[in-house]
C-alpha atoms as a PDB file:
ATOM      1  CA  UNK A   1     -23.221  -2.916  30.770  1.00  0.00           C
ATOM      2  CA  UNK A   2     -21.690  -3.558  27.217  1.00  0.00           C
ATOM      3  CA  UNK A   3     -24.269  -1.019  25.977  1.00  0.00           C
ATOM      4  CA  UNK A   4     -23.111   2.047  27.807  1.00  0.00           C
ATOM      5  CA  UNK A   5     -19.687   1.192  27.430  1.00  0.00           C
ATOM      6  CA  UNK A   6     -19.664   1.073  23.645  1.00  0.00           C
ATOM      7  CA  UNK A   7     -21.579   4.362  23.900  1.00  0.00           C
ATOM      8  CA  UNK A   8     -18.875   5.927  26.027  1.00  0.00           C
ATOM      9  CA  UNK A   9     -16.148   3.946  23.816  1.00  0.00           C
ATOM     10  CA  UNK A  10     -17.986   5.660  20.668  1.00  0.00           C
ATOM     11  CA  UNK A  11     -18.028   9.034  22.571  1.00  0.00           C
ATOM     12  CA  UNK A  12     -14.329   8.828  23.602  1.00  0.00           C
ATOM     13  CA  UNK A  13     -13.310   7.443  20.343  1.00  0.00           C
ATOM     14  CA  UNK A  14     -14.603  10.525  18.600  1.00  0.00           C
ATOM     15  CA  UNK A  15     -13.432  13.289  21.056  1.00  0.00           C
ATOM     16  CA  UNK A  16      -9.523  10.954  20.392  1.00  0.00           C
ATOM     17  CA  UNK A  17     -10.235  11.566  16.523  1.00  0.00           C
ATOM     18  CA  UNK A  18     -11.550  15.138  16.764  1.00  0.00           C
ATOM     19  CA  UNK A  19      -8.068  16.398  18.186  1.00  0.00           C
ATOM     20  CA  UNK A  20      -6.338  15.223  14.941  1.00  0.00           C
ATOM     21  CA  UNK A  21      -6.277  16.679  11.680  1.00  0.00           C
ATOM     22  CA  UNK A  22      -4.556  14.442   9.736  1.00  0.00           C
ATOM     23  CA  UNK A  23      -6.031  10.686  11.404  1.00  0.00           C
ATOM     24  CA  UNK A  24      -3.936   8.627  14.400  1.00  0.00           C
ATOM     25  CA  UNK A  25      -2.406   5.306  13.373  1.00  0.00           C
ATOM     26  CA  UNK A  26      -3.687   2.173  14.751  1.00  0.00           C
ATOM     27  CA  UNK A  27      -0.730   1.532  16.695  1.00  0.00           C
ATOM     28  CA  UNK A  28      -0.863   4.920  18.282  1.00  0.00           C
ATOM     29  CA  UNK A  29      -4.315   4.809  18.749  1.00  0.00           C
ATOM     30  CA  UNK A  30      -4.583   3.276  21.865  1.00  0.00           C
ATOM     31  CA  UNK A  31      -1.807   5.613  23.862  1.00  0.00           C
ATOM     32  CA  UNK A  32      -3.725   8.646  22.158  1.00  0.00           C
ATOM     33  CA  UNK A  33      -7.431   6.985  23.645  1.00  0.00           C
ATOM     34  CA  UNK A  34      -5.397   7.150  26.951  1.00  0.00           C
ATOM     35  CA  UNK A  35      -3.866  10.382  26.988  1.00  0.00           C
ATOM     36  CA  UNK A  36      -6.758  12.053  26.295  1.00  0.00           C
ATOM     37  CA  UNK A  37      -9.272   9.849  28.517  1.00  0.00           C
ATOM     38  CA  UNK A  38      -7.167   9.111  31.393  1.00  0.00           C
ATOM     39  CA  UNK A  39      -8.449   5.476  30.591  1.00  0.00           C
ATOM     40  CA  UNK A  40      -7.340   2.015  28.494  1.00  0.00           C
ATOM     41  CA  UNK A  41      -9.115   1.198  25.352  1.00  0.00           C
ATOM     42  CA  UNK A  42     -10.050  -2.411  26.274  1.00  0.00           C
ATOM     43  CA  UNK A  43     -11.257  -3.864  22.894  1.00  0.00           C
ATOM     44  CA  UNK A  44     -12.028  -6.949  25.065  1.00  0.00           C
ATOM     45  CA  UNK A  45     -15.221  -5.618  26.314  1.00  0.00           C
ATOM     46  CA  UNK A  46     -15.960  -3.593  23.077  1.00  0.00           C
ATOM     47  CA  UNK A  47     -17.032  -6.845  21.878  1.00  0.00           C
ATOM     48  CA  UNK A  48     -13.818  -7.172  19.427  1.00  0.00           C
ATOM     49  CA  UNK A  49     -10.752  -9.596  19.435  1.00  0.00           C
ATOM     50  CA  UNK A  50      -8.393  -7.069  16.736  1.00  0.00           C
ATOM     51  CA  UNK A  51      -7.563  -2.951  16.842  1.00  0.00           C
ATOM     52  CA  UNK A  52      -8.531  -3.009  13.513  1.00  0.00           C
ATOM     53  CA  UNK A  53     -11.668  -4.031  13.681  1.00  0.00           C
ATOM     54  CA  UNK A  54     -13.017  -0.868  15.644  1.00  0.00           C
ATOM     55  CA  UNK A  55     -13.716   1.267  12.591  1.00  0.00           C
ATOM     56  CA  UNK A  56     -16.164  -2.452  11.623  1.00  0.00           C
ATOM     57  CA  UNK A  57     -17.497  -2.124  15.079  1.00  0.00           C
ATOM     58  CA  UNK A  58     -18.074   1.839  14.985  1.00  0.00           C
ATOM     59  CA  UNK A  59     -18.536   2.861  11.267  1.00  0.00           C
ATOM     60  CA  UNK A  60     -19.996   6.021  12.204  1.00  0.00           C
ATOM     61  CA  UNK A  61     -17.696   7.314  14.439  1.00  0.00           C
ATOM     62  CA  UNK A  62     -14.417   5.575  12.922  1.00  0.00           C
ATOM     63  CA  UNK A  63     -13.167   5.420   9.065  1.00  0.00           C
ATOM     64  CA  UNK A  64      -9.844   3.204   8.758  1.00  0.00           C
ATOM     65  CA  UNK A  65      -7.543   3.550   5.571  1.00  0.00           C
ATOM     66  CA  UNK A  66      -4.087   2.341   4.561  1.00  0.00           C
ATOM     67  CA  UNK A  67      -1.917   5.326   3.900  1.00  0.00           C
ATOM     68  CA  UNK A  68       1.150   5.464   1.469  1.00  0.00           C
ATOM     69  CA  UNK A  69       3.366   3.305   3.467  1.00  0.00           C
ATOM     70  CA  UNK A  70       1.006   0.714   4.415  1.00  0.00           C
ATOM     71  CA  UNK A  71      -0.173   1.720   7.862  1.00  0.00           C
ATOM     72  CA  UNK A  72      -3.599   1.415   8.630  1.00  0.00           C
ATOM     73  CA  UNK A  73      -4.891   5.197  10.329  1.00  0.00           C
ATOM     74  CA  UNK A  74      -8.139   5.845  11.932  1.00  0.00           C
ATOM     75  CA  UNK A  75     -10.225   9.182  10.892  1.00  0.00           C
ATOM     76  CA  UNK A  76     -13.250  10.575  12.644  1.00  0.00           C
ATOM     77  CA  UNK A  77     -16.824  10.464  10.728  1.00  0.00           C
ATOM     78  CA  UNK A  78     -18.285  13.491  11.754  1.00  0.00           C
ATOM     79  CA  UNK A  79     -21.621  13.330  12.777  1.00  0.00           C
ATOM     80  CA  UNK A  80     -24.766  16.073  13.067  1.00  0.00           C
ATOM     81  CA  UNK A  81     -23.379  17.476  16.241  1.00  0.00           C
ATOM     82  CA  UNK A  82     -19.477  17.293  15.333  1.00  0.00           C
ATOM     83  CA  UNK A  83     -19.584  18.606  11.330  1.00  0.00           C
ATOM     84  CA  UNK A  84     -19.230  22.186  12.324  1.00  0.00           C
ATOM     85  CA  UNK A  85     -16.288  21.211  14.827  1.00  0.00           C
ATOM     86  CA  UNK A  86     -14.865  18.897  11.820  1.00  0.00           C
ATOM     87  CA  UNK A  87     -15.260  21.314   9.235  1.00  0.00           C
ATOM     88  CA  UNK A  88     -13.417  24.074  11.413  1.00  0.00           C
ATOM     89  CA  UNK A  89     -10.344  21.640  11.855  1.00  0.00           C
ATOM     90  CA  UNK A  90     -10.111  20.876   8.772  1.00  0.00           C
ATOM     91  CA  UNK A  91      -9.242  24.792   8.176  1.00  0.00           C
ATOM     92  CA  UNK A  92      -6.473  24.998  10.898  1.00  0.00           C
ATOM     93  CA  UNK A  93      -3.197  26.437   9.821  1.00  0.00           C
ATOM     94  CA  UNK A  94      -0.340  23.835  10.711  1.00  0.00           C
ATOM     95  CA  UNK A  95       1.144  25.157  14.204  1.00  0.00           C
ATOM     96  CA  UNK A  96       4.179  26.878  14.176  1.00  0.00           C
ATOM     97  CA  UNK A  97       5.837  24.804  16.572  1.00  0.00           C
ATOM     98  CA  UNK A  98       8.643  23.461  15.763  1.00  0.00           C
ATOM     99  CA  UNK A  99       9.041  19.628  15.331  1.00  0.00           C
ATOM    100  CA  UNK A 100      12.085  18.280  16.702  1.00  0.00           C
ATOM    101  CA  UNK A 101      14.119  15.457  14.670  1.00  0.00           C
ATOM    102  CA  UNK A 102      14.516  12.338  16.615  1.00  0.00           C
ATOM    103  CA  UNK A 103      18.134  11.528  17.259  1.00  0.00           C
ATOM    104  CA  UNK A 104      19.070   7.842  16.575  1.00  0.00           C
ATOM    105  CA  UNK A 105      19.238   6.339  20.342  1.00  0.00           C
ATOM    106  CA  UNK A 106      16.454   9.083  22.183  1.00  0.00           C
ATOM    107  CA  UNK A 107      13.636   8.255  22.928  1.00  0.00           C
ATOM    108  CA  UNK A 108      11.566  11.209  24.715  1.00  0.00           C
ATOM    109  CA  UNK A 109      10.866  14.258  23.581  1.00  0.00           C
ATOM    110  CA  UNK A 110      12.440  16.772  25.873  1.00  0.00           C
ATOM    111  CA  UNK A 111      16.084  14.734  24.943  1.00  0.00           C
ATOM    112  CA  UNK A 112      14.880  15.109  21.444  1.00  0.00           C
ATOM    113  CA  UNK A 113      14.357  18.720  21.815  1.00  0.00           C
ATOM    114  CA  UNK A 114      17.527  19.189  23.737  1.00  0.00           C
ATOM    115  CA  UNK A 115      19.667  17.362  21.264  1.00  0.00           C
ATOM    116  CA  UNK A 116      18.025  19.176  18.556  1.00  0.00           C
ATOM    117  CA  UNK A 117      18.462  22.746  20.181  1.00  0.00           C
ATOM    118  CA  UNK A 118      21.710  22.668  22.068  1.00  0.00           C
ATOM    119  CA  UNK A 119      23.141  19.448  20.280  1.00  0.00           C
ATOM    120  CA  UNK A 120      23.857  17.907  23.441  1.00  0.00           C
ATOM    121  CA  UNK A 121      25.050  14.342  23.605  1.00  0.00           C
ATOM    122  CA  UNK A 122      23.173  11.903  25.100  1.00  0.00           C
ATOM    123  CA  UNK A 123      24.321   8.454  26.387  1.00  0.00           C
ATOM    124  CA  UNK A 124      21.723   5.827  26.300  1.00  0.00           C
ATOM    125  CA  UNK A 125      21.585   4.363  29.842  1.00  0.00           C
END
C-alpha cells in the first residue's frame, strides 16, 4: 500500500541523495531517482501533487534550499544509520575527471567529450 511505498520512496530517496555531495536539483531529481533505481518517482502515489513538496512530505530524509541562482536543490538529512556514510562524503576529494564543456548544439555526453577532445564538428540532425 501507500505505506510501504513511501517507505521505499524514503529509502530510495536517500540512497539518490547519498551519491551526491553537493545536493541534485529538483528538475534533475527525478532522472537521478531513475538512474539509480531503475524506477519513476511517481509523486502521484507519494501522496503529493508538486516536486517540491517532497522535502514537506519527507523532512527527514529530504532538505530543499534555493541556491545562488534561484534553483531549488534537494540535500540528504542523514539519519542514525547514514551519518557515518554522510560524514565520509562530505570529505571526498573532487574526482579528477575531467568535465567536458558543453558545445552550443550537443546534447550527449560522449559528443560533448568528443568535441571537447578532438574538436570534432558536429551537425545537429
Amino acid at each position: 500500500g501507500q505505506v510501504s511505498t513511501q517507505s521505499t520512496g524514503r529509502t530510495f530517496c536517500r540512497s539518490v541523495l547519498m551519491s551526491c555531495n553537493h545536493g541534485v536539483p529538483a528538475t534533475r531529481f527525478p532522472a537521478e531517482y531513475e538512474q539509480a533505481t531503475g524506477q519513476v518517482l511517481d509523486i502521484k502515489t507519494l501522496g503529493i501533487k508538486k516536486l517540491s513538496h517532497l522535502p514537506r512530505l519527507m523532512p527527514d530524509v529530504i532538505r530543499a534550499e534555493e541556491n545562488a541562482q534561484g534553483m531549488l536543490v534537494f540535500y540528504v538529512v542523514a539519519d542514525d544509520k547514514t551519518a557515518h556514510i554522510a560524514k565520509m562524503k562530505s570529505k571526498e576529494k573532487p574526482s579528477n575527471k575531467k568535465k567536458y564543456r558543453q558545445p552550443p548544439g550537443v546534447k550527449c555526453q560522449l559528443c560533448a567529450y568528443l568535441w571537447n577532445r578532438f574538436k570534432m564538428i558536429f551537425i545537429d540532425f
